[in-house]
N, C-alpha and C. Protein backbone atom coordinates (compact mmCIF):
# COMPACT_ATOMS: atom_id res chain seq x y z
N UNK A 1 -36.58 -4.05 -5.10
CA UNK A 1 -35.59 -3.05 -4.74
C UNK A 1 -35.40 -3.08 -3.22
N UNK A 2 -33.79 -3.03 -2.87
CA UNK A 2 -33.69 -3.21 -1.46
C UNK A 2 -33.82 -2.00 -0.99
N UNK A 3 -34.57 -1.56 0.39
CA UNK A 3 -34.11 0.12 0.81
C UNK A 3 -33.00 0.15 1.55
N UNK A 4 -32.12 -0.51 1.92
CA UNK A 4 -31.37 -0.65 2.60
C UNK A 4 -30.19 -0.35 2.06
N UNK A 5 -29.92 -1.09 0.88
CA UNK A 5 -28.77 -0.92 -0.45
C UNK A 5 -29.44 1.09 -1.22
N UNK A 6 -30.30 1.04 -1.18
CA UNK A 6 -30.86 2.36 -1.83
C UNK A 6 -30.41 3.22 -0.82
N UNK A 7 -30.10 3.23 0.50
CA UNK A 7 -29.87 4.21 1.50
C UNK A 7 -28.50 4.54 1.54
N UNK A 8 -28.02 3.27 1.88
CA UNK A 8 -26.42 2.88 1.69
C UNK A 8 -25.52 3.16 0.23
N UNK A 9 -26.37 3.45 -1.05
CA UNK A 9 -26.21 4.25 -1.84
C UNK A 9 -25.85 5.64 -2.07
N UNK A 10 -26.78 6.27 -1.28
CA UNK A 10 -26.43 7.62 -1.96
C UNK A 10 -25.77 8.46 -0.02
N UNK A 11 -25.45 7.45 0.71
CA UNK A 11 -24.64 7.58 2.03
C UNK A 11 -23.68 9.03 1.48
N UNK A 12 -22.36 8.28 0.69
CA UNK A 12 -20.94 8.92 0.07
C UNK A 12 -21.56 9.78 -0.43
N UNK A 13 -22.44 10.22 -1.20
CA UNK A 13 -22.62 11.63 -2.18
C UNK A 13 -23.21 12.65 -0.80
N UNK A 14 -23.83 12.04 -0.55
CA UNK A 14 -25.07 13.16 0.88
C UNK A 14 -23.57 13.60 1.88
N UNK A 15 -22.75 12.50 2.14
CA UNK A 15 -21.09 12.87 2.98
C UNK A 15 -20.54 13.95 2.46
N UNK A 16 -20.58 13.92 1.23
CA UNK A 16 -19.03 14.63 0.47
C UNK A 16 -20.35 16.46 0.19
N UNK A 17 -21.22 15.79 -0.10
CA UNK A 17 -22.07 17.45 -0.26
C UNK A 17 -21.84 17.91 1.60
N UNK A 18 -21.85 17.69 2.33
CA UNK A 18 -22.26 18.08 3.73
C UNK A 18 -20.90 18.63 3.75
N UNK A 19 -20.01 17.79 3.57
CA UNK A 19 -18.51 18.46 3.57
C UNK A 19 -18.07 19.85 3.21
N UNK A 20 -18.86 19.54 2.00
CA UNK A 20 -18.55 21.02 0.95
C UNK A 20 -19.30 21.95 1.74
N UNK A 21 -20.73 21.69 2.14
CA UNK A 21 -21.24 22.78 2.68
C UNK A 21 -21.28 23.19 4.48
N UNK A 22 -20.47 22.72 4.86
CA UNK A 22 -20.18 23.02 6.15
C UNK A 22 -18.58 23.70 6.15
N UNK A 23 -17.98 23.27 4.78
CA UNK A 23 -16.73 24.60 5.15
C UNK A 23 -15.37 23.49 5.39
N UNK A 24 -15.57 21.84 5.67
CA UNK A 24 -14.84 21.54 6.11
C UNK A 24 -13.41 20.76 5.05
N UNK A 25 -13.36 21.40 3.78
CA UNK A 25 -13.11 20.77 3.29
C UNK A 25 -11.56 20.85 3.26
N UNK A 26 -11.48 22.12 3.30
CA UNK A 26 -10.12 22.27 3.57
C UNK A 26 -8.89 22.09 4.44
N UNK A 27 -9.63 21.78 5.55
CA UNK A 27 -9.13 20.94 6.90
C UNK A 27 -8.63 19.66 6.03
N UNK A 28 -9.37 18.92 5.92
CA UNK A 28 -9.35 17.50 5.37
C UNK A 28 -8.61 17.36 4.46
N UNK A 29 -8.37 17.67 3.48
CA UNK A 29 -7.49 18.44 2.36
C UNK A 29 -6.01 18.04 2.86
N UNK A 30 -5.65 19.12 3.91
CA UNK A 30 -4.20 19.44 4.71
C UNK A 30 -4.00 18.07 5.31
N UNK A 31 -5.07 17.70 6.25
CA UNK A 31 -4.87 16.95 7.10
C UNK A 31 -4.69 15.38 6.39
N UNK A 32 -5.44 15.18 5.42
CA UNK A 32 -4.98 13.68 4.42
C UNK A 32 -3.98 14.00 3.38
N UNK A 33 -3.46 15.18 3.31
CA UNK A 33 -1.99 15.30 2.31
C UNK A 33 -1.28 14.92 3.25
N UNK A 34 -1.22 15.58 4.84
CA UNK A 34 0.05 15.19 5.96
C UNK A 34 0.01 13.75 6.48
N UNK A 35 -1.12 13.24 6.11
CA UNK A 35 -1.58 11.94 6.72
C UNK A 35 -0.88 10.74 5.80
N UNK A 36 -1.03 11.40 4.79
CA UNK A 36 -0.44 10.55 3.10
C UNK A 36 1.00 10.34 3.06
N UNK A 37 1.96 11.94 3.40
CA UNK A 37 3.34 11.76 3.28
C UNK A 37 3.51 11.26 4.32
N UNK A 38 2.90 11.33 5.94
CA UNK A 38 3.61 10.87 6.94
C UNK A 38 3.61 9.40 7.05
N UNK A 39 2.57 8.87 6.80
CA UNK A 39 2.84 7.33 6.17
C UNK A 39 3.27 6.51 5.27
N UNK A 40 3.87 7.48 3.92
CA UNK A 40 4.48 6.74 2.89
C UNK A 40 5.91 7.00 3.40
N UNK A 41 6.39 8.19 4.66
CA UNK A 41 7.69 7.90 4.58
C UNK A 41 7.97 7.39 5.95
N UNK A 42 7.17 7.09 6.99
CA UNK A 42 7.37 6.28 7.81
C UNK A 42 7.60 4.84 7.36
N UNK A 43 6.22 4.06 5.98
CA UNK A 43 6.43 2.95 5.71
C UNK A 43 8.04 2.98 5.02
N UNK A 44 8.03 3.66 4.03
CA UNK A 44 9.57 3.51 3.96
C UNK A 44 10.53 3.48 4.77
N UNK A 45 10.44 4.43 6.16
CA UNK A 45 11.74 3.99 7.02
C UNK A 45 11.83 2.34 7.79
N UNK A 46 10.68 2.18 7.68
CA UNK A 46 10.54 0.79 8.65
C UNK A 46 10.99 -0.41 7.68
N UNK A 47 10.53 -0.30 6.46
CA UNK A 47 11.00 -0.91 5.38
C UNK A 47 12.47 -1.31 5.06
N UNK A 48 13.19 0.16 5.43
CA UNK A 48 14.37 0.53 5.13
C UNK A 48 15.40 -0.10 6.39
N UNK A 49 14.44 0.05 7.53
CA UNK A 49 15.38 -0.57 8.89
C UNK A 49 15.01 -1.83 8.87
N UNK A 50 13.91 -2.04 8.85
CA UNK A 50 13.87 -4.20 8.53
C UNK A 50 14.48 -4.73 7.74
N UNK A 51 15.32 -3.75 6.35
CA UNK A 51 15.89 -4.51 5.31
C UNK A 51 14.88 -5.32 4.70
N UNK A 52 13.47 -5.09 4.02
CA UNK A 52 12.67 -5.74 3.52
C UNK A 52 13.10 -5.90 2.29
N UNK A 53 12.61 -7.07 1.71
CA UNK A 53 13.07 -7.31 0.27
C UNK A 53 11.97 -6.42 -0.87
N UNK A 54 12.40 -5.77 -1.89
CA UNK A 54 11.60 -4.68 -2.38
C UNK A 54 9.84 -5.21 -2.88
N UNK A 55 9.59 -6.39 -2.84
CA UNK A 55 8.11 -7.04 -2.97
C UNK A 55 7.67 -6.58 -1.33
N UNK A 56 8.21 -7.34 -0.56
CA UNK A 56 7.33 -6.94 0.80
C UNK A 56 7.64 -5.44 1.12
N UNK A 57 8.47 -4.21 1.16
CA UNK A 57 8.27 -3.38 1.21
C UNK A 57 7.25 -2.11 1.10
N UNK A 58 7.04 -2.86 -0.73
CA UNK A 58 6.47 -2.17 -1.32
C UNK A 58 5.11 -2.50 -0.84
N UNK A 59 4.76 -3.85 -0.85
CA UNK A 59 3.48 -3.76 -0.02
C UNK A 59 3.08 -3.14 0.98
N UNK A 60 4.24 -2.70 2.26
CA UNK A 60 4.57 -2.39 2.95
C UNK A 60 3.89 -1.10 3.21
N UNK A 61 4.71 -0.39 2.33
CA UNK A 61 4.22 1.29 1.55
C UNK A 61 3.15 1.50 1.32
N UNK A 62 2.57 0.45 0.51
CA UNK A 62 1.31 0.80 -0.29
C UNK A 62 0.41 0.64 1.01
N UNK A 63 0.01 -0.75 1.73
CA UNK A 63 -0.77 -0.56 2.88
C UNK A 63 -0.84 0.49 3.78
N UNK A 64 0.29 1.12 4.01
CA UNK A 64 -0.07 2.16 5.04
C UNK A 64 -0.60 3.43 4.36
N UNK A 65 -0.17 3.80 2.79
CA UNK A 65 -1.03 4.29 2.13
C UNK A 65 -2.21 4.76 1.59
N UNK A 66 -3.34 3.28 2.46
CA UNK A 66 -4.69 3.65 2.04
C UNK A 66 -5.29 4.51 2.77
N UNK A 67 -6.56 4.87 2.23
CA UNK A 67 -7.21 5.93 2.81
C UNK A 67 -7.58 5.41 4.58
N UNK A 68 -8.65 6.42 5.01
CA UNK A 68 -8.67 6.36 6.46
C UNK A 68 -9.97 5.56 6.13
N UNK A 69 -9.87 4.88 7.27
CA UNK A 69 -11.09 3.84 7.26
C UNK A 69 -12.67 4.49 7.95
N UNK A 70 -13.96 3.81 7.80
CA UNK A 70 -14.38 4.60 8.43
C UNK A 70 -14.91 4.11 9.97
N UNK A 71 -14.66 2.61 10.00
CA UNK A 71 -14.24 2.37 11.56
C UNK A 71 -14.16 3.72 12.56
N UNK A 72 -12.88 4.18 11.82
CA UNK A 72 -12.42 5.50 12.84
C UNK A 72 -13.16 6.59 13.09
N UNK A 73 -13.92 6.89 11.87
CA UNK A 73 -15.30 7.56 12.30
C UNK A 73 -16.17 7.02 13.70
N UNK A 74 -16.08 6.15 13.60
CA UNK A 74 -17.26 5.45 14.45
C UNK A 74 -16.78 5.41 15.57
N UNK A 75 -15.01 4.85 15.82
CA UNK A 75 -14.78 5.20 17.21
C UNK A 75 -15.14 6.54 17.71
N UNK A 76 -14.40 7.76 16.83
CA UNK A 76 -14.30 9.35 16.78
C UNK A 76 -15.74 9.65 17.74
N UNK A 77 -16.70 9.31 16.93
CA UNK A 77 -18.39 9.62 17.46
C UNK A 77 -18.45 8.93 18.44
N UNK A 78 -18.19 7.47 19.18
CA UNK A 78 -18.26 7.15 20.15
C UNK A 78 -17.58 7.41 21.55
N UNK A 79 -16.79 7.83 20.78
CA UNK A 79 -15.43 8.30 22.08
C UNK A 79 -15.20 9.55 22.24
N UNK A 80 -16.36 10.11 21.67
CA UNK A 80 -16.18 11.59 21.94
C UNK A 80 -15.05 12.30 20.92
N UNK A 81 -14.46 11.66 20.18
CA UNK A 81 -13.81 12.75 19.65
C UNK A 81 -13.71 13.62 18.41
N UNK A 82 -13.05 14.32 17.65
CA UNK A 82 -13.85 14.97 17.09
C UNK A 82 -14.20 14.40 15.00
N UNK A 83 -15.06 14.01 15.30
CA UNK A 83 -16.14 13.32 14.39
C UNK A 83 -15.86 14.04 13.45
N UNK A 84 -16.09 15.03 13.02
CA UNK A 84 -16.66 15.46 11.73
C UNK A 84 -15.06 15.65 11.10
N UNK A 85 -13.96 16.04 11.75
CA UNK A 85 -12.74 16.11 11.26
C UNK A 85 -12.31 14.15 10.60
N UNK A 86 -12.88 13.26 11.32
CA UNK A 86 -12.89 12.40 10.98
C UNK A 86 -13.62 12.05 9.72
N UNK A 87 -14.96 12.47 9.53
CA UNK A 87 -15.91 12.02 8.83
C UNK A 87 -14.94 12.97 7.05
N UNK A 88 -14.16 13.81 7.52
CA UNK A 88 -13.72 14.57 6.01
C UNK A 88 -12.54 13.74 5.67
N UNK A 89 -12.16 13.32 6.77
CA UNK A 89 -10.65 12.08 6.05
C UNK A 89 -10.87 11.61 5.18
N UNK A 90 -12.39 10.83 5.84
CA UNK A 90 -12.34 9.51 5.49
C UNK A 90 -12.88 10.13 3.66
N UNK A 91 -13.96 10.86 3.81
CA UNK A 91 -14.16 11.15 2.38
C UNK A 91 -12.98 12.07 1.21
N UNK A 92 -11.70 12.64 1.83
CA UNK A 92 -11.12 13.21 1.30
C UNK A 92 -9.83 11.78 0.92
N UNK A 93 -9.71 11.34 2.47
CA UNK A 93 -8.85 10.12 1.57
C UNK A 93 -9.05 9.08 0.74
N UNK A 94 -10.54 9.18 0.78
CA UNK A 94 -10.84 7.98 -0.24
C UNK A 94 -11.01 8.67 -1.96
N UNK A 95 -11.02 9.44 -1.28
CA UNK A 95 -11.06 10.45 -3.49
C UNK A 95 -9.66 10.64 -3.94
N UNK A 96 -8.75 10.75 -2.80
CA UNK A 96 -7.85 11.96 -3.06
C UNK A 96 -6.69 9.93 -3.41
N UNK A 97 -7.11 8.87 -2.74
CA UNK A 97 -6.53 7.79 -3.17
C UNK A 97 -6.65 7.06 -4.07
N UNK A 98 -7.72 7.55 -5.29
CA UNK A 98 -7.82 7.58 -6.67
C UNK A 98 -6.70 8.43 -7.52
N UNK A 99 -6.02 8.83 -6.79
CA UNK A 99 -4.94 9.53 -7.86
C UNK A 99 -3.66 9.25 -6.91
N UNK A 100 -3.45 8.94 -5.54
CA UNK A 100 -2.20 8.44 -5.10
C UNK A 100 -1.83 7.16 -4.68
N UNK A 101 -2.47 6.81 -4.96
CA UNK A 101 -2.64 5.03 -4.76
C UNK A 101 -1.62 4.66 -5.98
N UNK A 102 -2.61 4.93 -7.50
CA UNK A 102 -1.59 4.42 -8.76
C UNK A 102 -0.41 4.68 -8.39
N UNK A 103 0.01 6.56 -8.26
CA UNK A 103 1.00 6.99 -8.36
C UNK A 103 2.18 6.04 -7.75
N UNK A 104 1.85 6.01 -6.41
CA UNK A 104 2.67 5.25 -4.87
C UNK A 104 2.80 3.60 -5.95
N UNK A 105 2.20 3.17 -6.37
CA UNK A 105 2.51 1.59 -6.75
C UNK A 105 3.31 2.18 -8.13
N UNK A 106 3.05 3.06 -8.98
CA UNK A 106 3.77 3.46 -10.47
C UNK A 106 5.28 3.55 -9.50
N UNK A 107 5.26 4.35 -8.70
CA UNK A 107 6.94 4.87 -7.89
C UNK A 107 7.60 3.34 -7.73
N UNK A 108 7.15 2.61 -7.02
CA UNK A 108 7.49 1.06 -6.19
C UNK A 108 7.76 0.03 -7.27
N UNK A 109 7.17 0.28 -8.13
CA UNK A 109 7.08 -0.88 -9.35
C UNK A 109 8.43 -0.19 -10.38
């Protein structure tokens, strides 16, 4: 048994409980619903002004779609800024892109 993979395991569950119990969830919530539309309809305008053909568009869409990475965490904590609003993105957009991910490719397709 690796401890390393065993740590890196239960990382996401120990994240998403800390979330819940620090209050922050609802921030994250707002802030990856506005994060969600403002990038599915930006990718569409850029889409729409390049005249993309509806295959690359849609890819288009869908990429800017995914959740927040957690890179950005890591800058956030290094650069001083504020971390923990980061650290709920990343776990709210990665749940909350189990149900808008399909949707966004069901719309495009």
């Amino acid at each position: 048994m690796n401890p390393v993979l065993t740590v890196a395991g239960i990382v996401a569950p120990v994240a998403v409980l800390a979330l819940f119990a620090f209050g922050g969830i609802g921030r994250a919530v707002w802030l990856t619903l506005l994060r969600t539309a403002l990038c599915l309809g930006v990718g569409a305008v850029v889409a729409w002004g390049l005249q993309l053909d509806p295959v690359a568009a849609a890819v288009l869409i869908l990429q800017v779609s995914t959740p927040v990475a957690v890179t950005q965490y890591m800058l956030a904590a290094k650069y001083g800024g504020d971390a923990e609003a980061v650290a709920g993105l990343v776990i709210v957009s990665t749940l909350m892109a189990v149900a808008t991910l399909p949707l966004t490719l069901a719309f495009l397709i």
